[in-house]
C-alpha atoms as a PDB file:
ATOM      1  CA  UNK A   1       5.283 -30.948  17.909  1.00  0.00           C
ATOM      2  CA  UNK A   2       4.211 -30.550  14.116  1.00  0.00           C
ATOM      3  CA  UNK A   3       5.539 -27.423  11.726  1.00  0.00           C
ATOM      4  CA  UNK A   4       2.462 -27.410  10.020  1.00  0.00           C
ATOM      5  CA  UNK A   5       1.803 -24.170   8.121  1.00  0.00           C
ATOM      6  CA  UNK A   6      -1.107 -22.691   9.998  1.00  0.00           C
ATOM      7  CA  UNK A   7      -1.980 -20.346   6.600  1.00  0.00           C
ATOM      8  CA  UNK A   8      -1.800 -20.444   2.892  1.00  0.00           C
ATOM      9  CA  UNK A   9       0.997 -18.853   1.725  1.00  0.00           C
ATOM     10  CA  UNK A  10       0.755 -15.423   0.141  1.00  0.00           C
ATOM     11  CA  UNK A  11       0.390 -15.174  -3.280  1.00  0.00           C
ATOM     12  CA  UNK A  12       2.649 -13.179  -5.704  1.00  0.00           C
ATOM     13  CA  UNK A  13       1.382  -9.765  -6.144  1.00  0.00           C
ATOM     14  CA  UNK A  14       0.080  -8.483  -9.990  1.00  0.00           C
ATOM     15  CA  UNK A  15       2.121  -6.888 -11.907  1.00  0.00           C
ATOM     16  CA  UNK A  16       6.252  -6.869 -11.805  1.00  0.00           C
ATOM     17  CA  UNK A  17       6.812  -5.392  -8.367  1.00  0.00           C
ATOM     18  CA  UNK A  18       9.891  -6.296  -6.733  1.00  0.00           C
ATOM     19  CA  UNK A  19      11.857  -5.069  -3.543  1.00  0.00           C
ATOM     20  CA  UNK A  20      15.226  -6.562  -4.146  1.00  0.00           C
ATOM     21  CA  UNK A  21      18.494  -4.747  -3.932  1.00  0.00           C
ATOM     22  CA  UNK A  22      17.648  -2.895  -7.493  1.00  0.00           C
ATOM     23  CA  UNK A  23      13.834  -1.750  -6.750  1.00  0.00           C
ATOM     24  CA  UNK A  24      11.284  -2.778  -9.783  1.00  0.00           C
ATOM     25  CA  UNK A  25       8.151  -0.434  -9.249  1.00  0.00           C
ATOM     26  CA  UNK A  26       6.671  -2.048 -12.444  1.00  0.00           C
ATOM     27  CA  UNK A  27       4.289   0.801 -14.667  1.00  0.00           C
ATOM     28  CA  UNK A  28       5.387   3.349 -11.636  1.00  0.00           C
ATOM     29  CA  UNK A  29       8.903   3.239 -12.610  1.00  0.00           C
ATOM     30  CA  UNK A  30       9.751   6.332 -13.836  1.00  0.00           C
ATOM     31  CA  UNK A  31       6.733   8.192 -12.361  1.00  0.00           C
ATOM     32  CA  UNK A  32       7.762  11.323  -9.663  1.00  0.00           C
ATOM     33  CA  UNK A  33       6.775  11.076  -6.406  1.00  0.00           C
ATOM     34  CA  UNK A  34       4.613  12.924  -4.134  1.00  0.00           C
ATOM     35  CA  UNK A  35       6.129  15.829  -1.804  1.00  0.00           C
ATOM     36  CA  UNK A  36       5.868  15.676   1.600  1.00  0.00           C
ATOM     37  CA  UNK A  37       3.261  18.189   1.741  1.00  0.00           C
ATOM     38  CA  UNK A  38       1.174  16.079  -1.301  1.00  0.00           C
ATOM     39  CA  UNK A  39       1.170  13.281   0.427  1.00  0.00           C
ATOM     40  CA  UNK A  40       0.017  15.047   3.438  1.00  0.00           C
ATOM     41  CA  UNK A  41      -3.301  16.607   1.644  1.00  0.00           C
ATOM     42  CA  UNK A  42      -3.940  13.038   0.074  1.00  0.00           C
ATOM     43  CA  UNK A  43      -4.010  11.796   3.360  1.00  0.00           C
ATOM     44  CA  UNK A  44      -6.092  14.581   5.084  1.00  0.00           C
ATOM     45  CA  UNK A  45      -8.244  14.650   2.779  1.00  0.00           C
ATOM     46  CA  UNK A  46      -8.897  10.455   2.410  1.00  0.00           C
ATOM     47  CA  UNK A  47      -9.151  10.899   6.875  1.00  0.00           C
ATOM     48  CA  UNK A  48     -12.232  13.830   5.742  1.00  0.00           C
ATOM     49  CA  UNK A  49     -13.510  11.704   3.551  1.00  0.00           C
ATOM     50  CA  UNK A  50     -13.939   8.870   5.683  1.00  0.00           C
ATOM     51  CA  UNK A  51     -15.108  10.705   8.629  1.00  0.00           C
ATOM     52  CA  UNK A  52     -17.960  12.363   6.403  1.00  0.00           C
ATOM     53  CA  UNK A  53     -18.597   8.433   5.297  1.00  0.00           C
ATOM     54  CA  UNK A  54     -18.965   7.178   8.543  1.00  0.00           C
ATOM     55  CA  UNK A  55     -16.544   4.871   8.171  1.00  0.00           C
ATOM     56  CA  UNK A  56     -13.930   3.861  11.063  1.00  0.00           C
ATOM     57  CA  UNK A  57     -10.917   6.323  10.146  1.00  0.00           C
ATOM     58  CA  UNK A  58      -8.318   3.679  10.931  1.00  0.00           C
ATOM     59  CA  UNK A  59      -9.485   0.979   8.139  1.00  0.00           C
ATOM     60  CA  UNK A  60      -7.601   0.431   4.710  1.00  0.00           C
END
């Protein structure tokens, strides 16, 4: 049997991004990051958002 590659490889993503063993978060670098409980009400309030769309609650 073949190893053909069954897909295209994925491409790089923008910007300078990179998980390695020092993490590069590119323009986010030296941003803070949400609490718990912020990320929590962005998330609740995307799932309202999307449920007062229409729009299937479990799609990116």
């Amino acid at each position: 049997m073949s190893n053909q590659r069954t897909s295209r490889p994925k491409p790089p993503p923008p910007g300078n991004e990179e998980a390695t063993a020092t993490l590069n978060l590119g323009e986010f670098q030296n941003v803070d990051t949400l609490t718990l409980s912020e990320a929590s009400l962005v998330l609740n309030a995307l799932v309202a958002k999307r449920r007062n769309d229409r729009k299937n609650v479990n799609e990116t």
